[in-house]
C-alpha atoms as a PDB file:
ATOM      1  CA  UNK A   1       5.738 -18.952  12.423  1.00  0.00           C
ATOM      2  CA  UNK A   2       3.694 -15.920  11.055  1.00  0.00           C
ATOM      3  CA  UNK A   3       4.704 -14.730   7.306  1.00  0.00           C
ATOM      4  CA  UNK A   4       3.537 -12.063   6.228  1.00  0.00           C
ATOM      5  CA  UNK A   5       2.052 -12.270   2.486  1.00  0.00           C
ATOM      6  CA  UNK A   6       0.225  -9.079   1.535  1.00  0.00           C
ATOM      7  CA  UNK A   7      -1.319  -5.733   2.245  1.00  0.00           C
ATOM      8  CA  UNK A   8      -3.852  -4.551   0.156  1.00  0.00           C
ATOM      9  CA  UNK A   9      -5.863  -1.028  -0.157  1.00  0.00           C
ATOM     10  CA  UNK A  10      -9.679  -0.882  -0.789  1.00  0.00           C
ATOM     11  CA  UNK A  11     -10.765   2.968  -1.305  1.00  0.00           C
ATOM     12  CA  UNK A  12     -14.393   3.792  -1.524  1.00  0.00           C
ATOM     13  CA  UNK A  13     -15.931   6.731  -3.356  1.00  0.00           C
ATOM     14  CA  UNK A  14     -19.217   8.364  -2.768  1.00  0.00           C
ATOM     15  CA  UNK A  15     -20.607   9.264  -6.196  1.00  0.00           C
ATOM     16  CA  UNK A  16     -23.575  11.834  -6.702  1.00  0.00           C
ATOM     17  CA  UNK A  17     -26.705  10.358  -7.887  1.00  0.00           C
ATOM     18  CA  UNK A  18     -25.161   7.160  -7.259  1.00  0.00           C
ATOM     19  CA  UNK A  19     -26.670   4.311  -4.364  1.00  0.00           C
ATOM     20  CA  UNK A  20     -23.639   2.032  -4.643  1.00  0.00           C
ATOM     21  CA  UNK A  21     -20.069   3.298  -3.585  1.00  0.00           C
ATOM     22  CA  UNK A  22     -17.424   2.629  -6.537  1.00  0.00           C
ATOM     23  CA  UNK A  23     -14.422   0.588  -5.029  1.00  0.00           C
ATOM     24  CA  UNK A  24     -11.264   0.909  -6.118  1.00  0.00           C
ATOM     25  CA  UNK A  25      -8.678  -1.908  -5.274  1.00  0.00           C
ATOM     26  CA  UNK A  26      -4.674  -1.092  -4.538  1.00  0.00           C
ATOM     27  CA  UNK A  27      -3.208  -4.756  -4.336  1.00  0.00           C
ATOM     28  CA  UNK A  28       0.544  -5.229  -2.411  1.00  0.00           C
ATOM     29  CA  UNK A  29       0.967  -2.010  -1.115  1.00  0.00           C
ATOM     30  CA  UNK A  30       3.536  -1.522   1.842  1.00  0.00           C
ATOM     31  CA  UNK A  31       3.725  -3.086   5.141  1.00  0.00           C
ATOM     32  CA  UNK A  32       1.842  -1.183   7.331  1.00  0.00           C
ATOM     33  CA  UNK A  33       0.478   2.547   5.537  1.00  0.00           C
ATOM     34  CA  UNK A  34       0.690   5.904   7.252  1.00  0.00           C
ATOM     35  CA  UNK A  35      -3.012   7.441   8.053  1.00  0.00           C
ATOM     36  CA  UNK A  36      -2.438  10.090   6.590  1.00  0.00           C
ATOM     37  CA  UNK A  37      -0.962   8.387   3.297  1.00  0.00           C
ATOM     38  CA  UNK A  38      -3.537   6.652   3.077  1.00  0.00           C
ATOM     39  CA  UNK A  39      -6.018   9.318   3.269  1.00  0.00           C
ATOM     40  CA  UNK A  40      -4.273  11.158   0.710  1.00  0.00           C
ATOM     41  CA  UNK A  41      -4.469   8.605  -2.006  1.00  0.00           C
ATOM     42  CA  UNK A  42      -8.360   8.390  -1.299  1.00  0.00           C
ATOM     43  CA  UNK A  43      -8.125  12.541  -1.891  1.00  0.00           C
ATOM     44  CA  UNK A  44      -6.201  11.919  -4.966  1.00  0.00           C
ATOM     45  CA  UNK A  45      -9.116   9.589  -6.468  1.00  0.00           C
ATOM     46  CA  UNK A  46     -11.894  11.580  -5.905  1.00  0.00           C
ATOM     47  CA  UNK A  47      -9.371  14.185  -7.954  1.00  0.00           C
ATOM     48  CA  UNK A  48      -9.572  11.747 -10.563  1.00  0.00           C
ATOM     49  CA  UNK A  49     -12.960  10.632 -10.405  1.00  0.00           C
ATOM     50  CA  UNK A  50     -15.933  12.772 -11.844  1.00  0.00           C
ATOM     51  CA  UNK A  51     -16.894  15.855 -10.267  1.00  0.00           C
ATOM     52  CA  UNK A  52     -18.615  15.865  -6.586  1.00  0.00           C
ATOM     53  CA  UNK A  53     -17.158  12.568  -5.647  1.00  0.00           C
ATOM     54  CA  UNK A  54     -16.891  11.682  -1.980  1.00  0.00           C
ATOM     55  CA  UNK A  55     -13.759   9.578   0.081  1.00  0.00           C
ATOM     56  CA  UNK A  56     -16.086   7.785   2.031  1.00  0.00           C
ATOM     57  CA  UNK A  57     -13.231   5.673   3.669  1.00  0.00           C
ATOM     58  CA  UNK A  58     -10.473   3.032   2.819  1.00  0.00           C
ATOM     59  CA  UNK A  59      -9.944  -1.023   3.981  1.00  0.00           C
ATOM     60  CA  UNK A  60      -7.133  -2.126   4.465  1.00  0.00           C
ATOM     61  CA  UNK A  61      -6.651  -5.903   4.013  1.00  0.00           C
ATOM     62  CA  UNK A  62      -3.309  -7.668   5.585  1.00  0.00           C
ATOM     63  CA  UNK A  63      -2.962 -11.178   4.668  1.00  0.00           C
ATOM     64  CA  UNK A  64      -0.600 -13.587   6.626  1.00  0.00           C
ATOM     65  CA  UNK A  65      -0.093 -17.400   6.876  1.00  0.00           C
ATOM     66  CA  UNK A  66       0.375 -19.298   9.868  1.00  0.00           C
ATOM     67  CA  UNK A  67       3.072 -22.327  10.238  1.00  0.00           C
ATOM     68  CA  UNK A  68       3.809 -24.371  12.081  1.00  0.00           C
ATOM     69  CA  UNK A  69       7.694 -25.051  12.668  1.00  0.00           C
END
């Protein structure tokens, strides 16, 4: 039996002046995220980061456990 246990949202940020992207971490978000959702709340943090900052893309993590019945 597969149960589902998570879904989790990793948004990356392209800073200038910066090497490293900044990651920021959405833990038990819903089941399955729209694109475009998605894509939105990586808009809405480079709102809220400093000026010039970049989506560079998202991760999505799913976690899910295995049994056996």
């Amino acid at each position: 039996m597969i149960q589902k246990l998570s879904t989790k949202l990793q948004v990356h940020l392209s800073i200038p002046g910066v090497e490293k992207l900044k990651k920021v971490t959405f833990s038990n978000v819903v089941e399955n995220p729209e694109e475009a959702e998605i894509i939105k709340l990586g808009e809405i943090m480079t709102e809220l980061d400093q000026d010039g900052t970049l989506l560079d893309g998202v991760i999505i993590t799913s976690q899910s456990r295995v049994t056996k019945n």
